[in-house]
Protein backbone atom coordinates (compact mmCIF):
# COMPACT_ATOMS: atom_id res chain seq x y z
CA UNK A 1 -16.04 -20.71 -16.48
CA UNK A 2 -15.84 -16.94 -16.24
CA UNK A 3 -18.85 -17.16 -13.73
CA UNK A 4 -16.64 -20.12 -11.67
CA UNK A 5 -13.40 -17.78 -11.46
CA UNK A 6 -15.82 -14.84 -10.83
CA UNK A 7 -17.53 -16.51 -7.75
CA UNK A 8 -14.37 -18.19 -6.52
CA UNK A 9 -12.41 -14.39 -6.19
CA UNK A 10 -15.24 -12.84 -4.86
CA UNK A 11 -15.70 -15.44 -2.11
CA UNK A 12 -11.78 -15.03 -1.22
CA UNK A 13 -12.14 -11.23 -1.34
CA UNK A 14 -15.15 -11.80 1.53
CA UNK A 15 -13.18 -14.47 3.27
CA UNK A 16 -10.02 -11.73 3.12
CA UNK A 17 -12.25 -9.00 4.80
CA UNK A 18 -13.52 -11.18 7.33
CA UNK A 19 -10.33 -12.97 8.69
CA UNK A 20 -11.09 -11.51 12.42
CA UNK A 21 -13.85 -14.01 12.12
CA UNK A 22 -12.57 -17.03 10.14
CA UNK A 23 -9.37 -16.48 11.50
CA UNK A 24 -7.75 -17.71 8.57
CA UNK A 25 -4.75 -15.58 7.28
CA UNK A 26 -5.65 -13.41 4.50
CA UNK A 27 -2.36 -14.19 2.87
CA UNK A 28 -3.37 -17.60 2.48
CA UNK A 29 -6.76 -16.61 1.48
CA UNK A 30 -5.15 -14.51 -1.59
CA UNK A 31 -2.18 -16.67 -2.85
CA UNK A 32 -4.68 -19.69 -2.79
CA UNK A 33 -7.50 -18.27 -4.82
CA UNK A 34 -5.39 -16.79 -7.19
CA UNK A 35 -3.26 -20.34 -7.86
CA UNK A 36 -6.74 -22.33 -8.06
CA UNK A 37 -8.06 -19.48 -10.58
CA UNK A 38 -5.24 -19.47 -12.40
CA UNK A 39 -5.24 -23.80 -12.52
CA UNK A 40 -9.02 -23.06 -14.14
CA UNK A 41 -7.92 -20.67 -16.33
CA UNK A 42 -5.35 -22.81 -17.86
CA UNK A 43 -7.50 -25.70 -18.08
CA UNK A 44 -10.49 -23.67 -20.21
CA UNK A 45 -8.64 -20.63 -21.53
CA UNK A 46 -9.61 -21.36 -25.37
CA UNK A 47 -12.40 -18.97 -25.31
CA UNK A 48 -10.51 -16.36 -23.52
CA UNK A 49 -7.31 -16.14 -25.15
CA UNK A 50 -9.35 -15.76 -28.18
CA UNK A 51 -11.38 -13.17 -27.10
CA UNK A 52 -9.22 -11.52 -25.06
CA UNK A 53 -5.87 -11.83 -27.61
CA UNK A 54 -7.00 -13.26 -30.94
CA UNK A 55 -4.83 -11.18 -33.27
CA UNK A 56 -2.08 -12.32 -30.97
CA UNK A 57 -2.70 -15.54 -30.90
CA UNK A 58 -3.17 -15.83 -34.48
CA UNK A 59 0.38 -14.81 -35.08
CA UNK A 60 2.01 -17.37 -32.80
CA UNK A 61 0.13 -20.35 -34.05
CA UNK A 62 0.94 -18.74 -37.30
CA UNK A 63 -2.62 -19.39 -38.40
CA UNK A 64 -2.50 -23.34 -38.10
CA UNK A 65 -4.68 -25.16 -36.29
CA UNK A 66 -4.24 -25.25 -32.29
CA UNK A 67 -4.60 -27.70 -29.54
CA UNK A 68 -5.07 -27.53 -25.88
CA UNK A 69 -1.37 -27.75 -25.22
CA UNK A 70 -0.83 -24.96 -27.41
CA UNK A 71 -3.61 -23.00 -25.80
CA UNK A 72 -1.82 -23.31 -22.24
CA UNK A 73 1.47 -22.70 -24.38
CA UNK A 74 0.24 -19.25 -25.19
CA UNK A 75 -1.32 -18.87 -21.79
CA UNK A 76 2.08 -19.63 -20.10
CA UNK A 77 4.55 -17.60 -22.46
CA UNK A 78 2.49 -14.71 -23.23
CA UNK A 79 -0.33 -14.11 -21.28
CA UNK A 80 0.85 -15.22 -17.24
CA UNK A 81 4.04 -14.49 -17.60
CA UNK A 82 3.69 -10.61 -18.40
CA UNK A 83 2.11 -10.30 -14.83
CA UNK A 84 4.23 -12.55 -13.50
CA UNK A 85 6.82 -9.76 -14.47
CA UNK A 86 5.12 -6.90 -13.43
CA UNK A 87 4.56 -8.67 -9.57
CA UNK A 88 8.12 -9.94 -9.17
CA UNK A 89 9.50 -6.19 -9.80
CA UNK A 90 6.63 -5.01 -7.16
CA UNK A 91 7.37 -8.04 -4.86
CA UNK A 92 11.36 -7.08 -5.38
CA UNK A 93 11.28 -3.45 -4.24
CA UNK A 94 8.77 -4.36 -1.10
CA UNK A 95 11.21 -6.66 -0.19
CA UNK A 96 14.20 -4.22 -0.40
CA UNK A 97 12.34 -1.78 1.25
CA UNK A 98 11.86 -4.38 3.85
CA UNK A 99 15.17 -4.73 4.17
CA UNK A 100 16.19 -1.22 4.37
CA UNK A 101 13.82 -0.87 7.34
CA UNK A 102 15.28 -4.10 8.94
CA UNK A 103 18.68 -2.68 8.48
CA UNK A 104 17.78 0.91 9.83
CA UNK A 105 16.07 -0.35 12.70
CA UNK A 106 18.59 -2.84 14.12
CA UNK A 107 21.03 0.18 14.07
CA UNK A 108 18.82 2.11 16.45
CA UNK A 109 17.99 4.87 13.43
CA UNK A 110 14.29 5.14 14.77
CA UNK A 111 15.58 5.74 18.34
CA UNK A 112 15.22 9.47 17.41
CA UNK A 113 11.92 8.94 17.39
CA UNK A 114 11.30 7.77 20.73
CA UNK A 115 13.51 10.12 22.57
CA UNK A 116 11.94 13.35 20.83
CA UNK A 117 7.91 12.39 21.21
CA UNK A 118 8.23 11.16 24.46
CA UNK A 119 6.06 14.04 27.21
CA UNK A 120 3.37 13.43 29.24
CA UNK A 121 1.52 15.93 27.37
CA UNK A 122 -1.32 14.09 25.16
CA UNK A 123 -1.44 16.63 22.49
CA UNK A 124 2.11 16.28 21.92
CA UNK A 125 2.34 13.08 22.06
CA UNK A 126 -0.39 12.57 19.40
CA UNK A 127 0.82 15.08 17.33
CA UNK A 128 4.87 13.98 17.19
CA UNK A 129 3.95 10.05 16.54
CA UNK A 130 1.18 11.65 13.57
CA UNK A 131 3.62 13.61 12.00
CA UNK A 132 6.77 11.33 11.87
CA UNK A 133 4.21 8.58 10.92
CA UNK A 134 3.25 10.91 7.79
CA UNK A 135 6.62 11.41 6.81
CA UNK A 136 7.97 7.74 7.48
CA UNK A 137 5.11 6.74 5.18
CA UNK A 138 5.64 8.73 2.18
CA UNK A 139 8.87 6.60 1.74
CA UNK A 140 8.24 3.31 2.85
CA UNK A 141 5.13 1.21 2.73
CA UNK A 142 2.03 2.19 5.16
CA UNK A 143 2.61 -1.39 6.81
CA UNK A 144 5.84 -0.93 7.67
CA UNK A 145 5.27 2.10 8.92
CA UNK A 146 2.26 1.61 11.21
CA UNK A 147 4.35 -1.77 12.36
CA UNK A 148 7.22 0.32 13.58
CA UNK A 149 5.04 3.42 14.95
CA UNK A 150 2.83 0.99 16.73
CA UNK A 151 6.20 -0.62 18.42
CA UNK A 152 7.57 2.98 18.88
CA UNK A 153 3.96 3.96 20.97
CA UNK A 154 3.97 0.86 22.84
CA UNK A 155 7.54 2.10 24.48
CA UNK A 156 6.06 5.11 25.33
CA UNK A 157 2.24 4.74 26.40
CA UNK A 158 1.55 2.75 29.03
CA UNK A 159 -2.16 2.57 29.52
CA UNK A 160 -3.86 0.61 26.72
CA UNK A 161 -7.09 3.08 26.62
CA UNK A 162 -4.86 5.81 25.14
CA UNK A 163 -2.61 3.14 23.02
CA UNK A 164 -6.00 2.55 20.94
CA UNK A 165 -6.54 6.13 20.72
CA UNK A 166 -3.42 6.89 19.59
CA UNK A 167 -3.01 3.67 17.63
CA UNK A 168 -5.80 4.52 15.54
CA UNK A 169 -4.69 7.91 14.29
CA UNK A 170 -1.01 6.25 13.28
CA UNK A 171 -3.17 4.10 11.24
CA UNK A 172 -4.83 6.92 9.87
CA UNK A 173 -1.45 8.96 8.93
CA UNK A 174 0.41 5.80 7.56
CA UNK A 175 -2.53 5.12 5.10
CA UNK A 176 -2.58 9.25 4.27
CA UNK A 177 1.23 9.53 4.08
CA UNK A 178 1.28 6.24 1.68
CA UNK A 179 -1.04 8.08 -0.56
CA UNK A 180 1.15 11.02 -1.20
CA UNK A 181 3.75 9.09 -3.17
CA UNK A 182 4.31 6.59 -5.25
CA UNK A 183 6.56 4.31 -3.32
CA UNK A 184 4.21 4.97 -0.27
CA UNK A 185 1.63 2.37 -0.44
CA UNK A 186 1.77 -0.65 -2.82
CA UNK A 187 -1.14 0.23 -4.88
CA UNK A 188 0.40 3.50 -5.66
CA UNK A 189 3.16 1.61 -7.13
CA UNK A 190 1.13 -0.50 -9.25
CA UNK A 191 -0.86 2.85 -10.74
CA UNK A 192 2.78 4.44 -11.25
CA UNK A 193 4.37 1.05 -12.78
CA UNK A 194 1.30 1.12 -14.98
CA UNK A 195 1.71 4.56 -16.29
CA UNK A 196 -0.85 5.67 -15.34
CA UNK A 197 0.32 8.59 -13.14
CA UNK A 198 4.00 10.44 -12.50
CA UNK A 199 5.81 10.86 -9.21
CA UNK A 200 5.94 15.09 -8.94
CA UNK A 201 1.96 15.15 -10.40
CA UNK A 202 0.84 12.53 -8.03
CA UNK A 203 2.39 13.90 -4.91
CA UNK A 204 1.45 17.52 -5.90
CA UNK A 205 -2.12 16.47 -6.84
CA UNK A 206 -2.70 14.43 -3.21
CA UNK A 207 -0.37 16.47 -0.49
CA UNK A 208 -3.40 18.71 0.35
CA UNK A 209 -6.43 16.29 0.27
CA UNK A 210 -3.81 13.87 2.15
CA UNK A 211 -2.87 16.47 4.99
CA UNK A 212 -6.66 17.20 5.78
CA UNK A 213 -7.64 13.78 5.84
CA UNK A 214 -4.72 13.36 8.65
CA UNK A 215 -5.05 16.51 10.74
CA UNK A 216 -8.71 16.78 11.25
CA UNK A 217 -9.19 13.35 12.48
CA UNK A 218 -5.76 13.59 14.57
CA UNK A 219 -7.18 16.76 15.77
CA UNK A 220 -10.65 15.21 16.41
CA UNK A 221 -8.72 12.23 18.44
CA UNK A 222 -6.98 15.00 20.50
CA UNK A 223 -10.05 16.17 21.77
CA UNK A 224 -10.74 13.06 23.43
CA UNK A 225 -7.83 12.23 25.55
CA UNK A 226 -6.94 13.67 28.67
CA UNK A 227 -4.45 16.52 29.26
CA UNK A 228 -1.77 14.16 30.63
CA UNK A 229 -1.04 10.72 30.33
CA UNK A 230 1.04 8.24 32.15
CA UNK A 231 4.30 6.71 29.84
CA UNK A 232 7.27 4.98 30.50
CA UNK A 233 10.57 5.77 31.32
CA UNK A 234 13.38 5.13 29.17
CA UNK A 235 15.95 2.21 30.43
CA UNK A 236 19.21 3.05 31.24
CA UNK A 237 21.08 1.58 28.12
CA UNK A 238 24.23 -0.56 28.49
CA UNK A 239 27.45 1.28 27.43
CA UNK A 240 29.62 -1.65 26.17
CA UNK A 241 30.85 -3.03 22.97
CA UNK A 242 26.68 -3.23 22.55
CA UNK A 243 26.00 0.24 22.36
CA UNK A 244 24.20 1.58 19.58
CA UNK A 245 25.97 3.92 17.00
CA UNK A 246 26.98 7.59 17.48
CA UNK A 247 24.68 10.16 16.30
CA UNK A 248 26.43 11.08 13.50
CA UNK A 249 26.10 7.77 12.27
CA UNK A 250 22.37 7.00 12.77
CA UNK A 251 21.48 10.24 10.78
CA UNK A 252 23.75 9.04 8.06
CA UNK A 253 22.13 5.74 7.64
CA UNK A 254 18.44 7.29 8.06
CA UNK A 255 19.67 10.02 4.93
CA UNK A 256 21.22 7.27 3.08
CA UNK A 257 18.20 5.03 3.51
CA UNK A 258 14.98 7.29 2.91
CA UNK A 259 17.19 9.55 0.75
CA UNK A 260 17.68 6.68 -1.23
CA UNK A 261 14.20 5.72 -1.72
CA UNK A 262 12.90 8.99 -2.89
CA UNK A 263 15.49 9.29 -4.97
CA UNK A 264 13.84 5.64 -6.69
CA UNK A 265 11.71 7.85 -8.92
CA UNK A 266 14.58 9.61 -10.43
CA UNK A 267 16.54 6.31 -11.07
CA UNK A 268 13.93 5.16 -13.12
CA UNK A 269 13.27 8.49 -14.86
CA UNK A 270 17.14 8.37 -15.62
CA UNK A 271 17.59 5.12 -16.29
CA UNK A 272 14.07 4.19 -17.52
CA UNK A 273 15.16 0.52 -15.68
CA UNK A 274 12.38 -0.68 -13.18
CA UNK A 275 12.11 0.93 -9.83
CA UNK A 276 12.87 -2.31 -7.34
CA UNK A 277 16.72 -1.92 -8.90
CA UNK A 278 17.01 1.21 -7.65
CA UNK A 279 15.79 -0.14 -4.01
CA UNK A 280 18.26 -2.49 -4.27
CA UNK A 281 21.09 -0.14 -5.53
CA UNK A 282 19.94 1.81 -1.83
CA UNK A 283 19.89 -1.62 0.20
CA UNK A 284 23.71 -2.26 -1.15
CA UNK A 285 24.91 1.20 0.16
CA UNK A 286 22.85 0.14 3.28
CA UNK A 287 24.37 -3.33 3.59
CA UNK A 288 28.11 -1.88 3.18
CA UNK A 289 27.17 0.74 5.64
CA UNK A 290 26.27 -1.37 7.93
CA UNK A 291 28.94 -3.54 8.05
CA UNK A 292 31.25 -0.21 7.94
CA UNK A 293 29.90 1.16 11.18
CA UNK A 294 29.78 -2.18 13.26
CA UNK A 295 32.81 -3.91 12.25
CA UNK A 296 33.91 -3.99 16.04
CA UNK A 297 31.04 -5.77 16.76
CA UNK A 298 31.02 -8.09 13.91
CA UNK A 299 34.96 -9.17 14.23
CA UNK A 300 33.88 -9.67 17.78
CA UNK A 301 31.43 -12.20 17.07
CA UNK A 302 29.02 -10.18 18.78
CA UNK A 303 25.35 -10.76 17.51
CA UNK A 304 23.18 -8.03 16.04
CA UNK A 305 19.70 -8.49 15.94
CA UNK A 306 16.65 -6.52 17.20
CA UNK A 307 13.84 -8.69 17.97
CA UNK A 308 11.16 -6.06 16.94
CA UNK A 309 13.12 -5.91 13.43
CA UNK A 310 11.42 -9.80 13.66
CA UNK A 311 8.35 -8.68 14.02
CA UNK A 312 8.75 -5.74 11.20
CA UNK A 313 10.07 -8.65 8.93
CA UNK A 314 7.22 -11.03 9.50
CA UNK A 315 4.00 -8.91 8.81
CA UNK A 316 5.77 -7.03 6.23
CA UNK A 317 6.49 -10.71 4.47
CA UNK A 318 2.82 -11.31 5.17
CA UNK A 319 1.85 -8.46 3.45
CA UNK A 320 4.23 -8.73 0.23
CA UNK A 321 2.20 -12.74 -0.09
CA UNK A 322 -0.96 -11.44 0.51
CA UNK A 323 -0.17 -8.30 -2.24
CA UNK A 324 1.13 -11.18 -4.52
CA UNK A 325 -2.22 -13.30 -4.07
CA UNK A 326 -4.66 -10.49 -4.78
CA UNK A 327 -2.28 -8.79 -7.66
CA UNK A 328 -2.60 -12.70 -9.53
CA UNK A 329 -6.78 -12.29 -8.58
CA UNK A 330 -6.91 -9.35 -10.38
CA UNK A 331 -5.20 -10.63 -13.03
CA UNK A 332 -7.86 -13.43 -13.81
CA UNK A 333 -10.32 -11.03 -14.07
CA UNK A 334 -8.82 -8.51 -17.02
CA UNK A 335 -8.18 -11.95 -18.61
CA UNK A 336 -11.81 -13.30 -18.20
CA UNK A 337 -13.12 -9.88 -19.74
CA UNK A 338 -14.98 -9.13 -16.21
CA UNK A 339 -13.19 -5.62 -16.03
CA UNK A 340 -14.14 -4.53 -19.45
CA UNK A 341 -17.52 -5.15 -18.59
CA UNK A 342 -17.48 -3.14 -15.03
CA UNK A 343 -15.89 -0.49 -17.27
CA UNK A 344 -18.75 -0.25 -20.17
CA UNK A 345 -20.96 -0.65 -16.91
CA UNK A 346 -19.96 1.83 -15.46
CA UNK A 347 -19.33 4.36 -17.97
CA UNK A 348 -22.79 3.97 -19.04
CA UNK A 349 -24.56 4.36 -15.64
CA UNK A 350 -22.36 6.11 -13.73
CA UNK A 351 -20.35 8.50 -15.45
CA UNK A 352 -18.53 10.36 -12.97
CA UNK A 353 -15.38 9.47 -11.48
CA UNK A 354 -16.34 11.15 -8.02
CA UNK A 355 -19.13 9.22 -7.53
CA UNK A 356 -17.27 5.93 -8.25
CA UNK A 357 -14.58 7.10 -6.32
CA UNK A 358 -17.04 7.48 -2.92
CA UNK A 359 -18.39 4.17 -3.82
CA UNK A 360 -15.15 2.10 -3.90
CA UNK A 361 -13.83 4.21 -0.78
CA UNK A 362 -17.08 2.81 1.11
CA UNK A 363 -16.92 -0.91 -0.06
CA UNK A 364 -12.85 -0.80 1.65
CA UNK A 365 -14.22 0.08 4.40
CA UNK A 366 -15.80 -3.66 4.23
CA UNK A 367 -13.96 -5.65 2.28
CA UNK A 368 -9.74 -4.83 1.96
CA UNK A 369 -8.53 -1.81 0.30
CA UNK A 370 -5.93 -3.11 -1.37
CA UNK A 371 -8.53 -5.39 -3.10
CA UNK A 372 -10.39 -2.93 -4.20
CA UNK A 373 -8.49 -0.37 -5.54
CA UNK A 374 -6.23 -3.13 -7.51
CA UNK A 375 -9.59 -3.93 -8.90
CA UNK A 376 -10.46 -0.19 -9.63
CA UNK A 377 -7.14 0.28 -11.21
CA UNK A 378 -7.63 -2.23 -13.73
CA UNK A 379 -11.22 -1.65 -14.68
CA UNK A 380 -10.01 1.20 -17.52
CA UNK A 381 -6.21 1.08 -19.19
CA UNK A 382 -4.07 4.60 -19.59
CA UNK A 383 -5.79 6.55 -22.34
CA UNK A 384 -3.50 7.58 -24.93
CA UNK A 385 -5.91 10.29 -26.01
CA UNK A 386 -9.49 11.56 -25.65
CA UNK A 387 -11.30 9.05 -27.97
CA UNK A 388 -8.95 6.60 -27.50
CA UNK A 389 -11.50 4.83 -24.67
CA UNK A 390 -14.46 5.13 -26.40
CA UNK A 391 -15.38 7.86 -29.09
CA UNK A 392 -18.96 8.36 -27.55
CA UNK A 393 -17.96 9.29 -23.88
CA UNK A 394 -18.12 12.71 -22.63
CA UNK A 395 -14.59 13.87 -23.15
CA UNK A 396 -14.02 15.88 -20.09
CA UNK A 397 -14.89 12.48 -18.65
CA UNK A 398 -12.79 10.37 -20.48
CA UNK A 399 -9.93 12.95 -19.96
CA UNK A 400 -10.06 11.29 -16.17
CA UNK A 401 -8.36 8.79 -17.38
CA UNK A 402 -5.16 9.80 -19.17
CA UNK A 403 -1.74 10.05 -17.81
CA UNK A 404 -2.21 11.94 -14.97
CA UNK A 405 -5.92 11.57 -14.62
CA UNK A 406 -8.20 12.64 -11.75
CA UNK A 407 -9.49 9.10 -12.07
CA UNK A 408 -6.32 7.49 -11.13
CA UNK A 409 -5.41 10.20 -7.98
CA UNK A 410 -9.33 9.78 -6.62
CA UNK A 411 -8.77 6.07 -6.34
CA UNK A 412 -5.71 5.84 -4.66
CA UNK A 413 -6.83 8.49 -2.37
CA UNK A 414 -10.41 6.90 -1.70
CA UNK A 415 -8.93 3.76 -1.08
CA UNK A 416 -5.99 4.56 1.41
CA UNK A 417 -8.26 7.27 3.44
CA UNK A 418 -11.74 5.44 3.37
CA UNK A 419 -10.09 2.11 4.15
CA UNK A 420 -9.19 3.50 7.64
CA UNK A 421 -13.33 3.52 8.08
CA UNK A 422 -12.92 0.40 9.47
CA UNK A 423 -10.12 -1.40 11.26
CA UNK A 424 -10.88 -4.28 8.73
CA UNK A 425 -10.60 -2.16 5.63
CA UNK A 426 -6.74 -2.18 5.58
CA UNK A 427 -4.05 -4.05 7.25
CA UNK A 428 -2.47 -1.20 8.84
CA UNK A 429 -6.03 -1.44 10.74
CA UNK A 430 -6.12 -5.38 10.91
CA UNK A 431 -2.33 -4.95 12.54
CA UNK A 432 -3.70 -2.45 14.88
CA UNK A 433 -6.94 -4.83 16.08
CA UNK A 434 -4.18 -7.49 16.67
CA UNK A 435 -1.59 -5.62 18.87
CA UNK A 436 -3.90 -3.45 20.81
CA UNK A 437 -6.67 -5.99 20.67
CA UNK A 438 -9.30 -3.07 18.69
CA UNK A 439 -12.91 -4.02 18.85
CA UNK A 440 -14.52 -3.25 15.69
CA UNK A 441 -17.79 -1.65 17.71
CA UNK A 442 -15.09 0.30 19.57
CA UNK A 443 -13.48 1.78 16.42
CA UNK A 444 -16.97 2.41 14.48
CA UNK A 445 -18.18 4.02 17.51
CA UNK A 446 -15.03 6.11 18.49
CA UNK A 447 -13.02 6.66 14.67
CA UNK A 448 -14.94 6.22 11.94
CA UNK A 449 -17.08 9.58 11.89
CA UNK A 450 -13.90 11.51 11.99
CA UNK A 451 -12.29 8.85 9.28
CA UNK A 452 -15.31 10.46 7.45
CA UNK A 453 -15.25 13.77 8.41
CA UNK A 454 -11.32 13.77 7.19
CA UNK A 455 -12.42 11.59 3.85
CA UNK A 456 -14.76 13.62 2.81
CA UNK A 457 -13.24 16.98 3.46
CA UNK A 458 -10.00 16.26 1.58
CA UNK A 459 -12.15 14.83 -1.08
CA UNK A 460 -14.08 18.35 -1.08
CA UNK A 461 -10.44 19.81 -1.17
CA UNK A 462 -8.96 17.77 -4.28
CA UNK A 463 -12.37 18.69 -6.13
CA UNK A 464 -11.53 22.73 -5.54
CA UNK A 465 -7.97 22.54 -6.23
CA UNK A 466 -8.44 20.69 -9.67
CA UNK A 467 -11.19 23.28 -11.16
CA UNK A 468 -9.06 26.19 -9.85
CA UNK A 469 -6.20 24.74 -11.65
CA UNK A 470 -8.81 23.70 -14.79
């Protein structure tokens, strides 16, 4: 059975990567091979559960005999439901994010945005959508963030040639931005709700390797458009009871909002409560904000909705099913054993996290990021100690893997950098080839040597910083 649930993830994770082709929603994909491996898990788990949790188990059958039923008892109460906890919290602060982002946006609090990168000047151009891009990402998702930059450029630019230039480096920053915190990219979350790294490490270990990885291919981008490009000119907006909120206003919100977010890590520090209640402690203030600073327009009847808010809500929601599908994927496979085995296989023929780093940063490019470095994440647990892995392993090796590990910072940054290889190797990418209609030839031909140049330099940069600080 374990080679059944093997081949049926494996087969979703190709079907994921190649949805330009199948055209087939990855989402679906995901949440459907995780369901149908979980149905085949239930159905045969004897073997597993007592493999995988035999002391366990042995305690609540207190040591009588067992059936099937109380096999898929076990399965259900103590076995699916712990990830079934750990995914809702995820799912729950993507959403509130979500909605933070929804709320901020149909308030005009991006507007800023627009007005201050709009010149004719390329360089500018390029360089004012990269860096707000970098910092919008750090505190909300890379998808929502490359969703909302790419509808922010398409106001601006009017010549698709330039859009996919430009397109391609906001992909770039959103997917280096999400990798310098832990709220910025779901799998960041997952390695911080594990343990497995802390908020002011991570961000201090990454912010270096992260920034080169964004300004030499933003730089290398520059190069290749021309001097000045055509955009568009603003509309004249209506001054009525429609108009958007004062100044003053916006900026409160945007503080409020992103504030409030990186302020998430220090709620749960405090508190020690998960981190999506904090999110939704933020969307609250948002939500009574909101209604604060447009009750003229709200006792008027007067609808407020932004129709690219819509759009922001639908691919994020996409996203969140497709996270929840591959999350319950990688699930089957710590339960089946198959990650314990990658683990001894790889300790025992590769032996160096670098090296599996590079490797799992060039299969994203293929298949999805997120995919793989869920996988990655769950091959080895947080060590509590040195020997606590495995007493033969080097231990300046196994030390990778502790709290704070360079294991855990070299996949997170492999997989958010060298997934921007390709266009299909994230789904900031995947959202760019479907609004700007991105060949991949085009981007291989055009992006992915500076994707590499940028990968490998930062890469060459975490390496110096962590043995000057060893």
């Amino acid at each position: 059975m374990t080679i059944a649930i093997l081949s049926l993830i494996i087969i979703g994770y190709v079907l994921i990567a190649y949805e330009h082709i199948t055209r087939i929603n990855k989402a679906t994909i995901a949440v459907f091979a995780a369901a149908l491996g979980w149905v085949l898990f239930i159905s045969t788990g004897t073997d597993f559960v007592l493999k995988m949790h035999g002391a366990e188990f042995l305690t609540f059958t207190g040591g009588a005999a067992y059936t099937s039923e109380t096999i898929k008892e076990f399965i259900a109460t103590h076995v699916f439901v712990r990830y079934g906890a750990t995914l809702c919290s995820i799912a729950l602060y993507l959403l509130a994010t979500l909605n933070i982002v929804s709320v901020l946006n149909v308030n005009g609090c991006f507007d800023f945005i627009t007005d201050t990168v709009r010149a004719k000047d390329s360089r500018i151009l390029l360089w004012g959508l990269v860096a707000f891009t970098c910092l919008l990402s750090i505190n909300l998702d890379n998808l929502t963030t490359t969703v909302l930059m790419l509808m922010i450029m398409r106001r601006i630019v009017q010549q698709t040639r330039w859009r996919m230039w430009i397109g391609s480096a906001i992909v770039i920053a959103a997917n280096c931005g999400g990798a310098v915190s832990v709220i910025g990219d779901p799998t960041s979350l997952v390695v911080w709700m594990k343990g497995a790294v802390t908020p002011t490490d991570f961000s201090a270990a990454l912010i270096l390797p992260s920034l080169v990885a964004t300004i030499i291919p933003t730089y290398l981008i520059s190069r290749s458009l021309p001097e000045h490009i055509d955009i568009i000119r603003p509309a004249a907006r209506y001054r009525g009871d429609a108009s958007p909120l004062r100044l003053w206003q916006k900026i409160t919100m945007l503080v409020v909002g992103l504030g409030g977010l990186w302020f998430v890590p220090t709620f749960h520090r405090i508190t020690q409560l998960p981190p999506f209640l904090g999110a939704l402690c933020v969307l609250g203030v948002m939500w009574v904000l909101h209604e604060l600073m447009n009750h003229k327009r709200i006792k008027s009847n007067q609808p407020i909705e932004a129709i690219d808010g819509q759009q922001i809500q639908y691919v994020s929601i996409q996203s969140i099913m497709y996270f929840v599908g591959v999350f319950m994927c990688v699930a089957l496979l710590i339960e089946t054993g198959v990650m314990q085995s990658i683990s001894e296989w790889c300790d025992e023929w590769i032996h160096n996290i670098y090296i599996m780093s590079v490797a799992m940063g060039a299969i994203s490019a293929v298949l999805d990021n997120v995919a793989l470095v869920l996988t990655s994440i769950n091959i080895y647990p947080v060590a509590e100690n040195i020997t606590s892995l495995s007493p033969s392993l080097d231990p300046s090796y196994a030390a990778s893997f502790l709290e704070n590990g360079q294991y855990w910072h070299l996949i997170i940054y492999s997989g958010c950098v060298a997934g921007c290889l390709l266009p299909i190797g994230n789904l900031s990418g995947f959202t760019l080839m479907k609004v700007e209609e991105v060949t991949i030839a085009w981007y291989a031909r055009h992006i992915l040597p500076k994707v590499l140049i940028g990968w490998l330099v930062g890469l060459g940069v975490y390496f110096l910083v962590d043995l000057w600080l060893r």
